[in-house]
Protein backbone atom coordinates (compact mmCIF):
# COMPACT_ATOMS: atom_id res chain seq x y z
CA UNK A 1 0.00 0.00 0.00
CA UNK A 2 2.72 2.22 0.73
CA UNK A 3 4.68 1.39 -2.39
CA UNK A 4 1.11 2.53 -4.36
CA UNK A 5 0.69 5.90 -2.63
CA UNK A 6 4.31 6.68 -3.00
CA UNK A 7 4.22 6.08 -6.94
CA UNK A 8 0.57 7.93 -6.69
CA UNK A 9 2.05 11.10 -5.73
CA UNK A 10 4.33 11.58 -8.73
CA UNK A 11 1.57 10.77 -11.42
CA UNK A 12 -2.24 12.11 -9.49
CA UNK A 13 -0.30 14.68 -7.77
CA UNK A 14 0.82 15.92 -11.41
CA UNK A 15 -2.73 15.77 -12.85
CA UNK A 16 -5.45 16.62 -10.14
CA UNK A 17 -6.16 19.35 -7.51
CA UNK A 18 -4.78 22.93 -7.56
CA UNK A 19 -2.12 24.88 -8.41
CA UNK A 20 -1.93 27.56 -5.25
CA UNK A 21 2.26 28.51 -5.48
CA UNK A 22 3.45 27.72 -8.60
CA UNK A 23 1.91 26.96 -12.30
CA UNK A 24 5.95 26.73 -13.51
CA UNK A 25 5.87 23.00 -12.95
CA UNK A 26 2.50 20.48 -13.41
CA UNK A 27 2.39 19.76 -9.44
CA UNK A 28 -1.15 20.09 -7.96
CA UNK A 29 -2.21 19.76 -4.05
CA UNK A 30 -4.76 17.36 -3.35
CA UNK A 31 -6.57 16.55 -0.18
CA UNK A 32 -7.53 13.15 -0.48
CA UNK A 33 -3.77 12.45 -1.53
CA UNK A 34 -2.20 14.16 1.17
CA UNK A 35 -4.65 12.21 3.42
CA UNK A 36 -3.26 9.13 1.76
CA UNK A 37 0.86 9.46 1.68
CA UNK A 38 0.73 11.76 5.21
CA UNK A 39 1.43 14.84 3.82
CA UNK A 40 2.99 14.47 0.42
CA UNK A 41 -0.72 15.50 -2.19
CA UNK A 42 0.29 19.28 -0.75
CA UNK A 43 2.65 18.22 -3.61
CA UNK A 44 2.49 21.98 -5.37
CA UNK A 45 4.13 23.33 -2.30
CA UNK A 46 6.82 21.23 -2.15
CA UNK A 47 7.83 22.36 -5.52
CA UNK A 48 7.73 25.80 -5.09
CA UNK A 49 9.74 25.62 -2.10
CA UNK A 50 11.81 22.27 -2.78
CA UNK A 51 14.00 23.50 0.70
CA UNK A 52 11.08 23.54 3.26
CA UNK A 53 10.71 21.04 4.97
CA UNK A 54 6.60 20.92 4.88
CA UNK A 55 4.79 20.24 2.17
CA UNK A 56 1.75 22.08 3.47
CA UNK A 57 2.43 25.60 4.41
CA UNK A 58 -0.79 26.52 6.51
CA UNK A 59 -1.19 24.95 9.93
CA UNK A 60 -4.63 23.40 8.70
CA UNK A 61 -2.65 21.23 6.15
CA UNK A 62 -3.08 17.78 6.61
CA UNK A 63 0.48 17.06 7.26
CA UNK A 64 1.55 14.85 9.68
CA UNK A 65 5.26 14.32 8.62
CA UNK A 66 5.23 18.29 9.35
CA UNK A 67 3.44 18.15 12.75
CA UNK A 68 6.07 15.02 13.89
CA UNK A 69 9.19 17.10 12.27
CA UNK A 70 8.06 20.11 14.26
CA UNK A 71 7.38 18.83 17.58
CA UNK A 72 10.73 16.78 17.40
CA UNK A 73 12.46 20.31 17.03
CA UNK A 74 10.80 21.97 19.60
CA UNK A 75 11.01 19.30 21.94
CA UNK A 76 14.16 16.92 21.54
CA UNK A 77 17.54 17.53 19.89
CA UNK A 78 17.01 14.76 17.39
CA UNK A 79 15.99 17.51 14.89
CA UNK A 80 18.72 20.25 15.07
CA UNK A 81 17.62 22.50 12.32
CA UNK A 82 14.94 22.82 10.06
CA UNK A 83 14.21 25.22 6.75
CA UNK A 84 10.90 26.65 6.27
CA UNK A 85 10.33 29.30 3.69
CA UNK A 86 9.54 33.54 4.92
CA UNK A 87 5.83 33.86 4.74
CA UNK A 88 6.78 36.99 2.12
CA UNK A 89 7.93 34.83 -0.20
CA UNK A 90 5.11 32.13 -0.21
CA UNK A 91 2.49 35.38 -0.35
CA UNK A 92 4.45 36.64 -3.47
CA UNK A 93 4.21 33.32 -5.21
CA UNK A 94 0.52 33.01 -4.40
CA UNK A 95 -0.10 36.78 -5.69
CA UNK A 96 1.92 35.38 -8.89
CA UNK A 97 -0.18 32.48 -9.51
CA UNK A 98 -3.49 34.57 -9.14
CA UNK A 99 -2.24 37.40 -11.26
CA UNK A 100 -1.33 39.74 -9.26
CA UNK A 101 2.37 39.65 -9.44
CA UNK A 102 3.86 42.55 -7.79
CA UNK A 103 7.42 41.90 -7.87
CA UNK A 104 8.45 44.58 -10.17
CA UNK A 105 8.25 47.22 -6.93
CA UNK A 106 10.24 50.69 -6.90
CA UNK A 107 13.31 49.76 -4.46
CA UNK A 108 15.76 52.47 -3.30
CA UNK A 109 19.28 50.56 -4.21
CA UNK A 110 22.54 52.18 -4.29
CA UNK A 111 24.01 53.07 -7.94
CA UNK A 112 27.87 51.57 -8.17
CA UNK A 113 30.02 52.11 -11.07
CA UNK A 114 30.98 49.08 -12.41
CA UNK A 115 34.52 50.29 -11.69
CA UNK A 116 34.17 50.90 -8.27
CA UNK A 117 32.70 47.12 -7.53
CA UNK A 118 36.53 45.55 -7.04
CA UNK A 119 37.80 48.05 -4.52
CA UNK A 120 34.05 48.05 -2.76
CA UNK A 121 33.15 44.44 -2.71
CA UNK A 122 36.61 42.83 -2.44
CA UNK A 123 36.35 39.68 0.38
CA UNK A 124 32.97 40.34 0.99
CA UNK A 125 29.81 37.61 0.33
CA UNK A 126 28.67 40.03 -2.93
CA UNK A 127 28.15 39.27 -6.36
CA UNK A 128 26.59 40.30 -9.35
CA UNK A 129 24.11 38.72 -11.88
CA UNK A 130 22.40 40.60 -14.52
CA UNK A 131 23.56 44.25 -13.58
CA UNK A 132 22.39 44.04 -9.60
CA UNK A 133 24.48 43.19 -6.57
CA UNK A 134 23.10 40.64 -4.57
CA UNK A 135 24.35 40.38 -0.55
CA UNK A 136 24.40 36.58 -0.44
CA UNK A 137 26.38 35.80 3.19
CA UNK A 138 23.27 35.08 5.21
CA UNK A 139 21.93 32.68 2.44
CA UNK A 140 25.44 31.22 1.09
CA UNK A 141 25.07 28.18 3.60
CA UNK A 142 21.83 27.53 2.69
CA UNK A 143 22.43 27.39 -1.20
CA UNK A 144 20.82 24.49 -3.12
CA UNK A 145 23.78 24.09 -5.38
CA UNK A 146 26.22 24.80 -2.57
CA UNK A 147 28.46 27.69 -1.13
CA UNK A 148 31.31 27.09 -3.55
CA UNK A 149 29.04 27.86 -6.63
CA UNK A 150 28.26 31.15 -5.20
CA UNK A 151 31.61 31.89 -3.27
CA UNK A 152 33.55 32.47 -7.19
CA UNK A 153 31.88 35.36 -7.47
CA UNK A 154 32.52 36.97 -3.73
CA UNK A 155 33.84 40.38 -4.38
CA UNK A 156 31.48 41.52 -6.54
CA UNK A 157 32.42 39.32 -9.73
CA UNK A 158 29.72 38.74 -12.15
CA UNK A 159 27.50 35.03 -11.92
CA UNK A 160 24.96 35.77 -14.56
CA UNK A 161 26.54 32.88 -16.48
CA UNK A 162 26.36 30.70 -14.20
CA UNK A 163 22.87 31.79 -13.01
CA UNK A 164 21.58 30.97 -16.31
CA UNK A 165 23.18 27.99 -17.59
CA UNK A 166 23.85 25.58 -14.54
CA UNK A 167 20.10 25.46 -13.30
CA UNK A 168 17.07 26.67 -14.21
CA UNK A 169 16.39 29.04 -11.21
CA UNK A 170 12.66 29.31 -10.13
CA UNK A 171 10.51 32.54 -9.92
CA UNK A 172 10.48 31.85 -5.97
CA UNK A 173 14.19 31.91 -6.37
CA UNK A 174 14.26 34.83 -8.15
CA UNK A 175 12.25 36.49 -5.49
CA UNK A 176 14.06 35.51 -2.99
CA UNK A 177 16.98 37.12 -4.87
CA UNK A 178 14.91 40.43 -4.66
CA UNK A 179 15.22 40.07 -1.24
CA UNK A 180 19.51 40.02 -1.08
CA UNK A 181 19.54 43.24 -3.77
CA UNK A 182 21.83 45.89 -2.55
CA UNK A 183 22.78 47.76 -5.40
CA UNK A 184 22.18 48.38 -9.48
CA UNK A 185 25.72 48.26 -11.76
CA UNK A 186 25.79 51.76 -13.40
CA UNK A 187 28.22 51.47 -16.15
């Protein structure tokens, strides 16, 4: 039975229920499926936000995997750490899929010279893809294709190769990006 609802998930969960955080991929969230694999039919959620460890964001989910992981972090040390996604970011993808997309927002970043980034930048956790600098030190550790990736371009050295070739980076990655800008290249 278990072997069924596990296989279940990556074909029913593809085809029936609702899109609610992402329409990039064909995942769907499905009661009656999360009732039957504990958790796993809140199967668009877990594709938006691959990193979180729930696959249903509201409390009212059924989850149970969730409720166990949480109260084994609150409670013991048998769960040291766990990732869950900012609420901002989960609201943006849900005003995406619904049409009202307001990521293009007015934000007050510095202007650098693209000379200056060197001599500013140098040692520190910054880099640059597609003409913005991006603080990345609080999120380095936490990168899905790991710190090393993102480390070559510490300093202020330009990734937007990288960015674009090695993965194909998610709109709720991309908004989280919005979230690390500090700064626009001026040339």
């Amino acid at each position: 039975m278990i072997w069924h609802c596990t296989f279940l998930i990556n074909s029913m969960a593809h085809y029936l229920g609702h899109q609610e955080y992402t329409i990039e991929v064909t995942a769907r969230g499905n009661l009656l499926l999360a009732m039957l694999t504990q958790g796993e039919g809140n199967h668009n959620f877990h594709h938006a936000f691959p990193s979180d460890y729930r696959n249903g964001f509201e409390s009212t989910d059924w989850d149970p995997t969730k409720w166990i992981i949480t109260f084994l972090y609150k409670f013991t040390s048998l769960i040291p750490s766990v990732h869950t996604t900012p609420e901002k970011q989960v609201e943006r993808a849900r005003s995406r899929v619904i049409g009202s997309d307001n990521r293009h927002v007015e934000r007050d970043l510095a202007q650098v010279d693209l000379s200056q980034v060197p001599a500013l930048y140098e040692g520190k956790p910054v880099i640059v893809i597609h003409g913005f600098l991006y603080d990345v030190g609080d999120f380095v550790s936490r990168h899905p294709g790991g710190a090393a990736l993102m480390e070559r371009g510490y300093g202020g050295k330009d990734l937007s190769g990288l960015f674009e070739k090695l993965n194909r980076h998610s709109l709720q990655a991309r908004d989280l990006m919005m979230d690390m800008e500090i700064g626009q290249i001026i040339s």
